[in-house]
N, C-alpha and C. Protein backbone atom coordinates (compact mmCIF):
# COMPACT_ATOMS: atom_id res chain seq x y z
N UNK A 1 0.82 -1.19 0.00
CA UNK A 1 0.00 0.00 0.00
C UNK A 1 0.87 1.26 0.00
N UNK A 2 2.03 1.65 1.07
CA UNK A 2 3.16 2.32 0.79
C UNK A 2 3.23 2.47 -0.81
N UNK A 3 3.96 1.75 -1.30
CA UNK A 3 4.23 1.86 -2.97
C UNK A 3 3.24 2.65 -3.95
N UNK A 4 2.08 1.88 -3.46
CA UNK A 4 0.98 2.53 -3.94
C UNK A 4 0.73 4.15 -4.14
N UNK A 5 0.73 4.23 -2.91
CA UNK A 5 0.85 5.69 -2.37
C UNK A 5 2.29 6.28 -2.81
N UNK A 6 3.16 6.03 -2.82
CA UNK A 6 4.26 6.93 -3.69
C UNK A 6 3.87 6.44 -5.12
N UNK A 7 3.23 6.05 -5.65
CA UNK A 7 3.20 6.04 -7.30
C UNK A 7 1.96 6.84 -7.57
N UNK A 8 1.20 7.01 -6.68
CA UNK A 8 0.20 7.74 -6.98
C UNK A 8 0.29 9.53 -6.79
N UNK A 9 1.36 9.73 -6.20
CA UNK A 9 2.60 11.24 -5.57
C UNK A 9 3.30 11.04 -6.82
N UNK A 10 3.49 10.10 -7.16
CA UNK A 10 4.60 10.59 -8.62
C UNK A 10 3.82 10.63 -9.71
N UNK A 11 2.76 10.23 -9.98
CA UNK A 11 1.71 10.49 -11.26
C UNK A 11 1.12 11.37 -10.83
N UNK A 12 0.66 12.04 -9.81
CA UNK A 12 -0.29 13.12 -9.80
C UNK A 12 0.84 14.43 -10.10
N UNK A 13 2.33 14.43 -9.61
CA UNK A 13 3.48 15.01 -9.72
C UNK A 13 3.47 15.43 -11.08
N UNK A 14 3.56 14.45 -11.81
CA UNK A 14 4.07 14.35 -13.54
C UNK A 14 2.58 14.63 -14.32
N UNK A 15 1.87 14.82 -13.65
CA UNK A 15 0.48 15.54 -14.82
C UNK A 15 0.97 16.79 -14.13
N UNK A 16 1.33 16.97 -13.23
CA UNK A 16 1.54 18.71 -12.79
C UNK A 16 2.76 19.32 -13.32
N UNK A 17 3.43 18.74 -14.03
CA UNK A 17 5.02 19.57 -14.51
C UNK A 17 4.30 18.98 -15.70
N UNK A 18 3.61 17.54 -16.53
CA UNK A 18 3.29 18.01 -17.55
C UNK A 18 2.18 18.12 -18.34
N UNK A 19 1.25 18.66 -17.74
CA UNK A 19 -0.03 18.43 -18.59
C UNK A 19 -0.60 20.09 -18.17
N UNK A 20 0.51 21.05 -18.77
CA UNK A 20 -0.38 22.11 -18.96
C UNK A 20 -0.84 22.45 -20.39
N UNK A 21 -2.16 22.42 -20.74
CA UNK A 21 -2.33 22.83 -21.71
C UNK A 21 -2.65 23.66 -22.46
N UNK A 22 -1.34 22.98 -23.85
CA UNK A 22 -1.85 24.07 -24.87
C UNK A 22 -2.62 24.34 -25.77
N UNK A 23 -3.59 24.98 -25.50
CA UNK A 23 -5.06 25.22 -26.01
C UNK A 23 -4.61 25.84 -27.29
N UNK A 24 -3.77 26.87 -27.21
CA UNK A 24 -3.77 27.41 -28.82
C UNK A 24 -2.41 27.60 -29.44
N UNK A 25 -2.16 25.65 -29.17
CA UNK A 25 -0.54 25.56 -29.69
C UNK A 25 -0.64 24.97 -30.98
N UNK A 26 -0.75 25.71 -32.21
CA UNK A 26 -1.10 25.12 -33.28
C UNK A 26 -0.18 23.66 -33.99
N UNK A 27 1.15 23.24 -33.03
CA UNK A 27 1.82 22.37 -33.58
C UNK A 27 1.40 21.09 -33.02
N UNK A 28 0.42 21.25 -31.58
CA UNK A 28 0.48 20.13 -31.14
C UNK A 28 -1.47 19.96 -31.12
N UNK A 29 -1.97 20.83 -31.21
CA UNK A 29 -3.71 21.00 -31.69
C UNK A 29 -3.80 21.89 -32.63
N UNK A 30 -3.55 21.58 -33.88
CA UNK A 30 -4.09 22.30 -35.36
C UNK A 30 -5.49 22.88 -35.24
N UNK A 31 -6.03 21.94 -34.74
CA UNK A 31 -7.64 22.66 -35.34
C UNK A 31 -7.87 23.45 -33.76
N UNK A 32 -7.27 23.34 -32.47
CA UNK A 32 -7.56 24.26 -31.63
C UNK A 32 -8.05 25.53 -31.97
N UNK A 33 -8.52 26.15 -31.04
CA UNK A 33 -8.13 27.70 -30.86
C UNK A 33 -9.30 28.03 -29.29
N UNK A 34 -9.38 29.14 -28.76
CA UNK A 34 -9.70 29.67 -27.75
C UNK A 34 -10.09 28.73 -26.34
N UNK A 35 -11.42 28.35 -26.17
CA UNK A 35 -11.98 26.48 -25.14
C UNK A 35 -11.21 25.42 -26.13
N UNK A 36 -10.75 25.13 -26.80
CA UNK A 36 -10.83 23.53 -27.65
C UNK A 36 -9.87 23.51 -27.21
N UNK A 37 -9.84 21.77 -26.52
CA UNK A 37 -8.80 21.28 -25.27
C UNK A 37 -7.87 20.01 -26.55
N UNK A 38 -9.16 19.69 -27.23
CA UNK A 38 -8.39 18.40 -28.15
C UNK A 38 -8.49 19.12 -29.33
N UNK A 39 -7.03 18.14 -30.44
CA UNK A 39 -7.10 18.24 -31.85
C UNK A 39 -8.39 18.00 -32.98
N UNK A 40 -9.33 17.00 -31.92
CA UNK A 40 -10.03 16.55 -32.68
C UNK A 40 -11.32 17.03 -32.37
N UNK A 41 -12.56 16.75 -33.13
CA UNK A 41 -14.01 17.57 -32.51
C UNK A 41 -14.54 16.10 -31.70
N UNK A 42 -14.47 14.97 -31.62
CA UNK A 42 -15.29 14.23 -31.08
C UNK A 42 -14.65 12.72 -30.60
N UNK A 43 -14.54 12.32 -29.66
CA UNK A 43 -14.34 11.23 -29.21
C UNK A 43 -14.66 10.38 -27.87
N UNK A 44 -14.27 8.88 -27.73
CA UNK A 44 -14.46 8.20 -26.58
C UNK A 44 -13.24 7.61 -26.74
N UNK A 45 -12.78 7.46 -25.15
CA UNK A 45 -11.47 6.96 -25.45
C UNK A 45 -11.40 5.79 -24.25
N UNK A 46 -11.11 4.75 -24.09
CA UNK A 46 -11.29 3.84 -22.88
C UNK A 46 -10.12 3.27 -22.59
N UNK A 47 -10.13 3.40 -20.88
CA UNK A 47 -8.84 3.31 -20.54
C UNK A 47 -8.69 2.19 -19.26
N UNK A 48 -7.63 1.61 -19.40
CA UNK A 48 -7.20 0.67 -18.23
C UNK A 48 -6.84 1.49 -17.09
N UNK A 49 -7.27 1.91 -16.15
CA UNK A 49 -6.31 2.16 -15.07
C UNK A 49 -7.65 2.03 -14.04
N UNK A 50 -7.09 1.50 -12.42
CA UNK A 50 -7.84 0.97 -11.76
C UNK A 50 -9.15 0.75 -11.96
N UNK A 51 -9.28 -0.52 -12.87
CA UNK A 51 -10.40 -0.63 -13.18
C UNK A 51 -10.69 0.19 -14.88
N UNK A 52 -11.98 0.85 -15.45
CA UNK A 52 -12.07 1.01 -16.73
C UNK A 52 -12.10 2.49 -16.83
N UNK A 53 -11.49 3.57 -17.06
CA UNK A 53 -12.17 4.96 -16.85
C UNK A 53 -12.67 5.43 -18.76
N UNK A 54 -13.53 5.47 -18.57
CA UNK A 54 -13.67 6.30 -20.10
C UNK A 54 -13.72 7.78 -20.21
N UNK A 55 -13.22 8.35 -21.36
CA UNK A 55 -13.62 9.76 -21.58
C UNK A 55 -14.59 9.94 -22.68
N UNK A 56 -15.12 11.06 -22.45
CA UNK A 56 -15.98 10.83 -23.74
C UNK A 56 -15.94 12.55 -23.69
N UNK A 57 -15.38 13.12 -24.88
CA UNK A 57 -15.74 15.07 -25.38
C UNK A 57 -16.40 14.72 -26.89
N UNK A 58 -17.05 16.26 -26.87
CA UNK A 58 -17.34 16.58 -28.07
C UNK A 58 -16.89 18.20 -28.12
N UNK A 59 -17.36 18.82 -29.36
CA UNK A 59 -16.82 20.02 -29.60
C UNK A 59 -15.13 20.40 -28.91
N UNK A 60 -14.38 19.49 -29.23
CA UNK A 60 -12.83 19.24 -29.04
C UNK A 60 -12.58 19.94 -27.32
N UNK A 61 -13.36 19.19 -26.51
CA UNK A 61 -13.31 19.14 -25.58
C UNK A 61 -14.24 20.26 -24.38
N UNK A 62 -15.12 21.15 -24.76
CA UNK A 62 -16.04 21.65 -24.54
C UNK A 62 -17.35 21.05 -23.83
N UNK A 63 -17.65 19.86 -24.06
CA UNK A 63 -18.20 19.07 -23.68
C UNK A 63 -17.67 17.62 -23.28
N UNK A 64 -17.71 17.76 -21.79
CA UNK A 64 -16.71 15.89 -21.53
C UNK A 64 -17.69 15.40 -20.65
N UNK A 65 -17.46 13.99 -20.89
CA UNK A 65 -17.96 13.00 -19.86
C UNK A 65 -16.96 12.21 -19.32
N UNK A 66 -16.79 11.86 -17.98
CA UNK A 66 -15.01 10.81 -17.58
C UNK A 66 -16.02 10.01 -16.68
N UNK A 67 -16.07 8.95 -17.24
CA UNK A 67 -16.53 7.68 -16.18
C UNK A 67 -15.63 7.02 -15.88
N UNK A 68 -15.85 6.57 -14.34
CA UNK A 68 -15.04 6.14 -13.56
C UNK A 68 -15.26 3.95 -13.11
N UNK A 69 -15.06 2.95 -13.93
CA UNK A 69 -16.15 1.81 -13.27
C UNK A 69 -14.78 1.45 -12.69
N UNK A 70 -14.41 1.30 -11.41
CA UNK A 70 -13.69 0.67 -10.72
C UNK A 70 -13.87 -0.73 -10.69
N UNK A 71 -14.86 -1.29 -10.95
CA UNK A 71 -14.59 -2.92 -10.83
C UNK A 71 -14.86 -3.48 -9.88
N UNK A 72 -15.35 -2.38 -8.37
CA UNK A 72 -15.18 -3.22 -6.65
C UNK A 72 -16.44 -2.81 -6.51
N UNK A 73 -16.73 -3.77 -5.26
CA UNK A 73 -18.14 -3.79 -4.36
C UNK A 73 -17.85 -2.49 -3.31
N UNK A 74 -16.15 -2.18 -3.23
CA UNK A 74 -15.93 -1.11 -1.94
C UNK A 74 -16.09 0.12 -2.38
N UNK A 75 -16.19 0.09 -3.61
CA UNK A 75 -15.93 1.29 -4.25
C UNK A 75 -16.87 1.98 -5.50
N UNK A 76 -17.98 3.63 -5.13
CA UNK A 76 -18.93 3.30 -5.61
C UNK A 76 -17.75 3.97 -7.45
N UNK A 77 -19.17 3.75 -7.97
CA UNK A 77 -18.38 4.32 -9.21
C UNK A 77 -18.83 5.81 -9.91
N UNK A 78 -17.79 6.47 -10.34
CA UNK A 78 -18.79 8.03 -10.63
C UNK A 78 -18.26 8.70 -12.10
N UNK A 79 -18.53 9.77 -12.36
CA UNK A 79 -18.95 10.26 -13.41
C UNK A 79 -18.75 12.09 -13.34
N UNK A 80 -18.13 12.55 -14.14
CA UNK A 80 -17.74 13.64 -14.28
C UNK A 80 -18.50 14.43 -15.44
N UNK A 81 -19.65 15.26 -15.74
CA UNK A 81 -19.80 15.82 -16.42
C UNK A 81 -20.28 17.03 -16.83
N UNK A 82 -19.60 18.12 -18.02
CA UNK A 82 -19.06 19.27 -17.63
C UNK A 82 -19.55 19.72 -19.25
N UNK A 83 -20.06 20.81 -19.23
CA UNK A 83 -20.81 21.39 -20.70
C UNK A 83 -19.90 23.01 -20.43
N UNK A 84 -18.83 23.48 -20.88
CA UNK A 84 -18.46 24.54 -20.59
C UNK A 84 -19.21 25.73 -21.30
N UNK A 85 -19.40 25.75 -22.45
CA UNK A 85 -20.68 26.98 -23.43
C UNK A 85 -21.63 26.91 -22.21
N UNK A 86 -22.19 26.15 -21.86
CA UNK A 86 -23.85 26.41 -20.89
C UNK A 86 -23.03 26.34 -19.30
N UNK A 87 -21.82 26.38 -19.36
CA UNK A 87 -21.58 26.67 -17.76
C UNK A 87 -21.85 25.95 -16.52
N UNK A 88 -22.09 24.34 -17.02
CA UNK A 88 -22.72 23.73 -16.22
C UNK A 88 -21.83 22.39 -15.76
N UNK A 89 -21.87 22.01 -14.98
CA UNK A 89 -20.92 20.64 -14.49
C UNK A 89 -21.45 20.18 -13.20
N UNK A 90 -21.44 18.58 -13.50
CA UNK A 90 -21.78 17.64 -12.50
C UNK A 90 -20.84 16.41 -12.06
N UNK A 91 -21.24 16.18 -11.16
CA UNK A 91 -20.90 14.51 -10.32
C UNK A 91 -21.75 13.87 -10.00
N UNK A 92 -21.73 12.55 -10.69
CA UNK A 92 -22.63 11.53 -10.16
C UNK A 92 -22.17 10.52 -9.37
N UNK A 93 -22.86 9.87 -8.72
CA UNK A 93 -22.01 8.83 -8.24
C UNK A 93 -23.20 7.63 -8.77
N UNK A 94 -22.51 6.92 -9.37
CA UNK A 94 -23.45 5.88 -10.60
C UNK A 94 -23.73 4.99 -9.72
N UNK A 95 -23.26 3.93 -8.82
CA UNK A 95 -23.55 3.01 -8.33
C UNK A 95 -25.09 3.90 -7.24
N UNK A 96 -24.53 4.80 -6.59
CA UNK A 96 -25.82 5.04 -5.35
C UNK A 96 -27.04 5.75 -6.74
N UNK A 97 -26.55 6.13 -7.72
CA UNK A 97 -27.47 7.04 -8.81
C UNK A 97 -28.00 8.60 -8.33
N UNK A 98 -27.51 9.05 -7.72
CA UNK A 98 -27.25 10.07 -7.31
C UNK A 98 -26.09 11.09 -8.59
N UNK A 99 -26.52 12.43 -7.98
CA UNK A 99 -25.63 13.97 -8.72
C UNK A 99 -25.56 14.81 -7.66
N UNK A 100 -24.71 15.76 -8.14
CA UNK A 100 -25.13 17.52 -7.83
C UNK A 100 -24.08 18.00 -8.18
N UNK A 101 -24.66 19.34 -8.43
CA UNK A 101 -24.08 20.22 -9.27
C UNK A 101 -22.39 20.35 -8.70
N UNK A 102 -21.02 20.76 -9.72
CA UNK A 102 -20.19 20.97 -9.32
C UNK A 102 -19.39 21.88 -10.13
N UNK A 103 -18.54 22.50 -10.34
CA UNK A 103 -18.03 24.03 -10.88
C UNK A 103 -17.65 23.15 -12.53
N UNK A 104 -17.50 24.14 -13.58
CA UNK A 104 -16.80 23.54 -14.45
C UNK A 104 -15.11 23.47 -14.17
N UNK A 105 -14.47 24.31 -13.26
CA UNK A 105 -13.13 24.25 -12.74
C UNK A 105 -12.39 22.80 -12.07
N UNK A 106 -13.54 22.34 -11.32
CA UNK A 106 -13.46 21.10 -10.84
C UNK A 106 -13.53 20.15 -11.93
N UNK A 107 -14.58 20.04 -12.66
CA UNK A 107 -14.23 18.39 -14.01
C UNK A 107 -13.04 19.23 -14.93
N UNK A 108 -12.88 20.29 -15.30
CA UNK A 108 -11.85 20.42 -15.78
C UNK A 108 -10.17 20.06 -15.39
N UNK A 109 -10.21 20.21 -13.94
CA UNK A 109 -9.11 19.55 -13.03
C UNK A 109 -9.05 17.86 -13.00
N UNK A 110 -10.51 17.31 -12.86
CA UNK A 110 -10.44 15.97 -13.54
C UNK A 110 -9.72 15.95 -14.71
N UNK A 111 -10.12 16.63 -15.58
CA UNK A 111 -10.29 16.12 -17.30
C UNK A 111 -8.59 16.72 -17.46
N UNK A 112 -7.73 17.45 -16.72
CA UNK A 112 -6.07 17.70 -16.73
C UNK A 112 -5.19 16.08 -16.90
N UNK A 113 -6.12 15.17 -16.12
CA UNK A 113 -5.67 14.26 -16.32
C UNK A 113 -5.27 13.59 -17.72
N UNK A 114 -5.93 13.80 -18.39
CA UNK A 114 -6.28 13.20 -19.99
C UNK A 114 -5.97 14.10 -21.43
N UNK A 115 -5.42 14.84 -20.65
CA UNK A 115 -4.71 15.64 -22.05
C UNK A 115 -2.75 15.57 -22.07
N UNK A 116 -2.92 15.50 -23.28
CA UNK A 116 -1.44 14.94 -23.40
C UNK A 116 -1.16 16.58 -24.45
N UNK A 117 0.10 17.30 -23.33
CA UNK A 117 0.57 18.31 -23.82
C UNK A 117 1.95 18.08 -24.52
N UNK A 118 1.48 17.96 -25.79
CA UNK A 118 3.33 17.57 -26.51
C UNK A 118 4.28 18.57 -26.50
N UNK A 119 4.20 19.77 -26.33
CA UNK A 119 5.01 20.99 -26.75
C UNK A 119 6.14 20.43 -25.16
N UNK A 120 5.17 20.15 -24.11
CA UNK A 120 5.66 20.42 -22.58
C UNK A 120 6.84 19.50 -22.69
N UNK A 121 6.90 18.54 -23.58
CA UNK A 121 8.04 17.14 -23.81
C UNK A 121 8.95 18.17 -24.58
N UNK A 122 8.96 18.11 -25.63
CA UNK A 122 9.52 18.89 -26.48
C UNK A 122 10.73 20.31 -26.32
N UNK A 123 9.68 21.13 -25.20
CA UNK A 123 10.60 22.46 -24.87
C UNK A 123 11.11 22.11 -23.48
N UNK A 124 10.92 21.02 -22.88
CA UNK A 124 11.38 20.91 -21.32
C UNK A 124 12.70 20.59 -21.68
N UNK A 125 13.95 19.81 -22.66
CA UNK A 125 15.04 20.03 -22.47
C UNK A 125 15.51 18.97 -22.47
N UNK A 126 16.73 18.74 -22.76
CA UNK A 126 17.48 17.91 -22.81
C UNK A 126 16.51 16.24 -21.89
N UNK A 127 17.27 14.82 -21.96
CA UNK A 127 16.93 14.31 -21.08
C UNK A 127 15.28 13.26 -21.69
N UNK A 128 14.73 13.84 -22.31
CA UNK A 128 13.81 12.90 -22.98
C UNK A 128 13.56 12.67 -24.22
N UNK A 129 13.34 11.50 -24.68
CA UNK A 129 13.34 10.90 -25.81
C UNK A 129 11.99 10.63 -26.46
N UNK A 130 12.22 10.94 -27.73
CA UNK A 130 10.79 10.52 -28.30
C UNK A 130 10.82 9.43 -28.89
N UNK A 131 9.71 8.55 -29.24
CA UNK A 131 9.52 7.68 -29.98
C UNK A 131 8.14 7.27 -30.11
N UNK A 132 7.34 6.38 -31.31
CA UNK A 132 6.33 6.35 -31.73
C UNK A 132 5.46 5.41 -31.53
N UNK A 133 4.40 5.17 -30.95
CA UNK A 133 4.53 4.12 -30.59
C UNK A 133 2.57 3.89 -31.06
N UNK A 134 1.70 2.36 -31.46
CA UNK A 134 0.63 2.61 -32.16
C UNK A 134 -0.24 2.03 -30.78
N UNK A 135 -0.87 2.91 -30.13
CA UNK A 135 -1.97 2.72 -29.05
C UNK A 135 -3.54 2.83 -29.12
N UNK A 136 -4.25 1.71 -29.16
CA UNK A 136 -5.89 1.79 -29.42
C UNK A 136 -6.10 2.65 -30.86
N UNK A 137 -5.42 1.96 -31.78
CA UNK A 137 -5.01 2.32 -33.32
C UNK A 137 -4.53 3.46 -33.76
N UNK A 138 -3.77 4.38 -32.69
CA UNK A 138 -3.36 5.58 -33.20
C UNK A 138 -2.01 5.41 -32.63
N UNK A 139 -1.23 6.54 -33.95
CA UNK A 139 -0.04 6.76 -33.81
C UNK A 139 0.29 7.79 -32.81
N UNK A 140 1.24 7.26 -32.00
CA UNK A 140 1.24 8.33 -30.60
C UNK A 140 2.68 8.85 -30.46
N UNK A 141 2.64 9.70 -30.39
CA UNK A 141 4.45 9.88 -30.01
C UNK A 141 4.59 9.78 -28.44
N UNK A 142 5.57 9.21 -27.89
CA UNK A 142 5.41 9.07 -26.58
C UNK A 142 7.04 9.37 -26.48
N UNK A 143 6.97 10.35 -25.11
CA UNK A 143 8.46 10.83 -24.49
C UNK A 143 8.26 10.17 -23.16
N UNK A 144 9.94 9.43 -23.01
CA UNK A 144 10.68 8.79 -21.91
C UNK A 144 11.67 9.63 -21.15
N UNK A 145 11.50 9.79 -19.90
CA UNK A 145 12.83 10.13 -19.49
C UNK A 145 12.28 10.09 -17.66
N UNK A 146 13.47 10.92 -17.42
CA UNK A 146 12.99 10.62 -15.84
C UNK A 146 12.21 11.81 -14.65
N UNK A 147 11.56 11.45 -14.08
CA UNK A 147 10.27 12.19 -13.37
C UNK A 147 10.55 11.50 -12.24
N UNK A 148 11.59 12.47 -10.96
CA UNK A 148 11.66 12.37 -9.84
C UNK A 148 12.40 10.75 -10.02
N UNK A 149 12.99 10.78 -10.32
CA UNK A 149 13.73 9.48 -10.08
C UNK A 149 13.17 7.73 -11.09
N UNK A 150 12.48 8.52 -11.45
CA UNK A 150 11.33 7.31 -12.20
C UNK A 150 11.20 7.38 -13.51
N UNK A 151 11.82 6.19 -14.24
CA UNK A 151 11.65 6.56 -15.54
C UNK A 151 10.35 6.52 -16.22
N UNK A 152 9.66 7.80 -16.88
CA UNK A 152 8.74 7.76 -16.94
C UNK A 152 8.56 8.01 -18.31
N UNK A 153 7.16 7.43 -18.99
CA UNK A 153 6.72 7.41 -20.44
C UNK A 153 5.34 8.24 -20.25
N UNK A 154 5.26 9.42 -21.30
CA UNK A 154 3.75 9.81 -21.55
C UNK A 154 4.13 9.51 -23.63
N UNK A 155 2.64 9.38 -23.56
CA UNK A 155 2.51 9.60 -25.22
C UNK A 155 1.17 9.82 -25.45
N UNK A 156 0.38 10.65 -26.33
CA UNK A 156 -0.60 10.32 -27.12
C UNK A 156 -0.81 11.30 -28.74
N UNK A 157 -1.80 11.48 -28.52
CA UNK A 157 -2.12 11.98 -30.09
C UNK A 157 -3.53 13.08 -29.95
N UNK A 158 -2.97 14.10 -30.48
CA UNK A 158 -3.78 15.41 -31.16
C UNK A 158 -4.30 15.87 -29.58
N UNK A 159 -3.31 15.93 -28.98
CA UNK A 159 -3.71 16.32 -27.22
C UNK A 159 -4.31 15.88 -26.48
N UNK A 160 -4.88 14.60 -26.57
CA UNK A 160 -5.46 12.94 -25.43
C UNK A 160 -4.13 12.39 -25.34
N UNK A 161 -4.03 11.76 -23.92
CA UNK A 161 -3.24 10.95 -23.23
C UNK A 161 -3.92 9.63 -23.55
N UNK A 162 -2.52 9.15 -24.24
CA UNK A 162 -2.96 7.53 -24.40
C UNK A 162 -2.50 6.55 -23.84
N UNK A 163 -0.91 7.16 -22.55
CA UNK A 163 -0.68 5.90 -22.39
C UNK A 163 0.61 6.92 -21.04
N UNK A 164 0.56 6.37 -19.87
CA UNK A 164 1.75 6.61 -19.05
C UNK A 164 1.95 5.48 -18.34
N UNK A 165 3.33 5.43 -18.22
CA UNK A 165 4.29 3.82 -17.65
C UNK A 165 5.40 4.72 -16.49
N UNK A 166 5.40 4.19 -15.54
CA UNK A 166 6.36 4.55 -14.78
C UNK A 166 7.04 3.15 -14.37
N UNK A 167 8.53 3.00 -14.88
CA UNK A 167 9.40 1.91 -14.34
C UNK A 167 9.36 0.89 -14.83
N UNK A 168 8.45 0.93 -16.57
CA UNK A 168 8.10 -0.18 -17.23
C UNK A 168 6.62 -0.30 -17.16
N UNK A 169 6.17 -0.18 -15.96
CA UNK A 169 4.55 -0.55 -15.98
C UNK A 169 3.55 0.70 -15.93
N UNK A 170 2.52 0.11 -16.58
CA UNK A 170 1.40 0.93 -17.26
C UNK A 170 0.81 1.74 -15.58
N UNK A 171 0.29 2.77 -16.10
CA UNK A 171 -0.21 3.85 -15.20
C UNK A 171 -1.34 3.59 -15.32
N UNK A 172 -1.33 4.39 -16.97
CA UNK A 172 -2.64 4.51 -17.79
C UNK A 172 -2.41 3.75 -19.06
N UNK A 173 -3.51 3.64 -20.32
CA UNK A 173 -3.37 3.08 -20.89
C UNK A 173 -4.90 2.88 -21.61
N UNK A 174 -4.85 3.56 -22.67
CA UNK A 174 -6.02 3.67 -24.02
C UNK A 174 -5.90 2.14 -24.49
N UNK A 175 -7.43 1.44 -24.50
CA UNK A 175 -7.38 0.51 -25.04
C UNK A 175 -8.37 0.49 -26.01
N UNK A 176 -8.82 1.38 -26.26
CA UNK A 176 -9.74 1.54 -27.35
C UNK A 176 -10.30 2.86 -27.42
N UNK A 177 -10.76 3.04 -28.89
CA UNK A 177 -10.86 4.64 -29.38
C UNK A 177 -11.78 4.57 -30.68
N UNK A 178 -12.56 5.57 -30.59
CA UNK A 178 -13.61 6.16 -31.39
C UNK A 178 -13.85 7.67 -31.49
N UNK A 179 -14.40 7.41 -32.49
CA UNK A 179 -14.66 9.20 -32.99
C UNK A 179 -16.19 9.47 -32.85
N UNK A 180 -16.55 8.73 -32.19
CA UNK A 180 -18.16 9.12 -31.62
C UNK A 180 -18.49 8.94 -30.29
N UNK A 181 -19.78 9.34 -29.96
CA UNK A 181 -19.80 9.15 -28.46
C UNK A 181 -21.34 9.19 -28.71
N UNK A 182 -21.70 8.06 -27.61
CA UNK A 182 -23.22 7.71 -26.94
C UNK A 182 -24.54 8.96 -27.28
N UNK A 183 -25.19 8.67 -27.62
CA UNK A 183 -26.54 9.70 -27.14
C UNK A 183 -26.96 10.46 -26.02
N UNK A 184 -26.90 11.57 -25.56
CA UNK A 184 -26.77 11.89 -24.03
C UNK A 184 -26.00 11.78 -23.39
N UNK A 185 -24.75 11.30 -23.59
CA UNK A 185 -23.91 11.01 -22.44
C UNK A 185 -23.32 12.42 -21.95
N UNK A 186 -23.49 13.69 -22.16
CA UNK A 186 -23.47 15.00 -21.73
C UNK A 186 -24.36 15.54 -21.02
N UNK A 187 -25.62 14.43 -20.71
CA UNK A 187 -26.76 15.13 -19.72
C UNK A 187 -26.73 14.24 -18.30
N UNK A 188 -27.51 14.37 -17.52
CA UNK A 188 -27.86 13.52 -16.41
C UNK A 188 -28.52 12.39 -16.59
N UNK A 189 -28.31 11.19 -16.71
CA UNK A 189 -29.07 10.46 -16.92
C UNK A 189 -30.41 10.70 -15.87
N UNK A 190 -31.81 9.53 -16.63
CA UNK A 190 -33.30 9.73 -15.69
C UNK A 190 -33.31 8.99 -14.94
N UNK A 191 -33.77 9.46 -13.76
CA UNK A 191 -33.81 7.89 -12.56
C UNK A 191 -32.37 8.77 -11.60
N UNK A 192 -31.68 9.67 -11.12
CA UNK A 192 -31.37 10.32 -10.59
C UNK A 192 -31.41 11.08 -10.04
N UNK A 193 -31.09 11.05 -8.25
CA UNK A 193 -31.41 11.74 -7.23
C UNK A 193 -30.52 13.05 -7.24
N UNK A 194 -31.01 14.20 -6.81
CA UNK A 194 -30.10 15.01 -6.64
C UNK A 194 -29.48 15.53 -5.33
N UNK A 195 -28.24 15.41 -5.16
CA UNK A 195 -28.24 15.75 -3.98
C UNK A 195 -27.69 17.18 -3.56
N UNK A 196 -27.89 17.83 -2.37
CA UNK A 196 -27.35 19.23 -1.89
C UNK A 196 -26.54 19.59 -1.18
N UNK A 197 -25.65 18.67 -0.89
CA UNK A 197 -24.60 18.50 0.13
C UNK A 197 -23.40 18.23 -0.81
């Protein structure tokens, strides 16, 4: 559990030195410009890490959904979702089926997790290496080098994180990818309590 807990200090570490993003870095998001977080206008992206987390944006990141299914009976499972044009953002917690309202600042601090800033590899300097690597069918460039003592890998494509390894083993990890996303999955689902606390 120790271990645990320092790998989880060194990944929350390494999205903070590198996942600031650049919203209107035309080399690493072409079609960006002003809110647009991704290269692309629409996707779902599904990921291995404790358990299944999916993302799901539209309008290149303006609209996200991040589900959380952990996989455990201890642990409920929840849901991040955030409409920035209408100013609106929630948390659900899916297993109890429960919401309430929460800032768009907050799922956006979620959603830091899942953007892969290439420029931040690139201009940080000496010390990391690129190479290419093909994750949930896309070509990703992914930089190696070391983060606090740990050799660490990020890579993805058009500003989604597809994949971080610290010490050889997977963090995160895109196992599948689409350019569409569900019906509604930007509203509250029906059959949900709201709560005020």
């Amino acid at each position: 559990m120790k271990s645990f807990k320092v790998l989880m200090v060194a990944a929350t570490l390494c999205m903070v030195v590198f996942s600031a993003c650049k919203k209107d870095d035309p080399v690493n998001n072409p079609e960006n410009s002003g809110s647009q977080v991704f290269g692309i206008k629409t996707a779902t992206v599904v990921y291995d890490f404790l358990g299944t987390n999916t993302l799901y944006f539209d309008n290149y990141g303006a609209q996200v959904c991040i589900d959380y299914d952990y996989g455990s009976i201890y642990i409920d499972n929840e849901r991040y979702i955030m409409d920035v044009t209408a100013k609106k953002a929630y948390y659900l917690n899916t297993t109890a089926k429960t919401y309430k309202e929460t800032t768009v600042a907050a799922v956006q601090d979620e959603l830091s997790m899942y953007i892969f800033a290439e420029s931040d590899f690139s201009t940080a300097g000496s010390g990391f290496t690129k190479t290419t690597e093909t994750i949930a069918g896309k070509s990703c460039a992914v930089y190696t080098g070391l983060v606090l003592g740990s050799k660490t890998s990020m890579g993805g494509w058009n500003g989604i994180l597809f994949v971080m390894t610290m010490n050889g083993s997977d963090w995160i990890r895109a196992s599948a990818f689409s350019e569409t996303v569900p019906a509604n999955i930007f509203t509250v689902p029906s059959g949900y309590t709201k709560q005020t606390n």
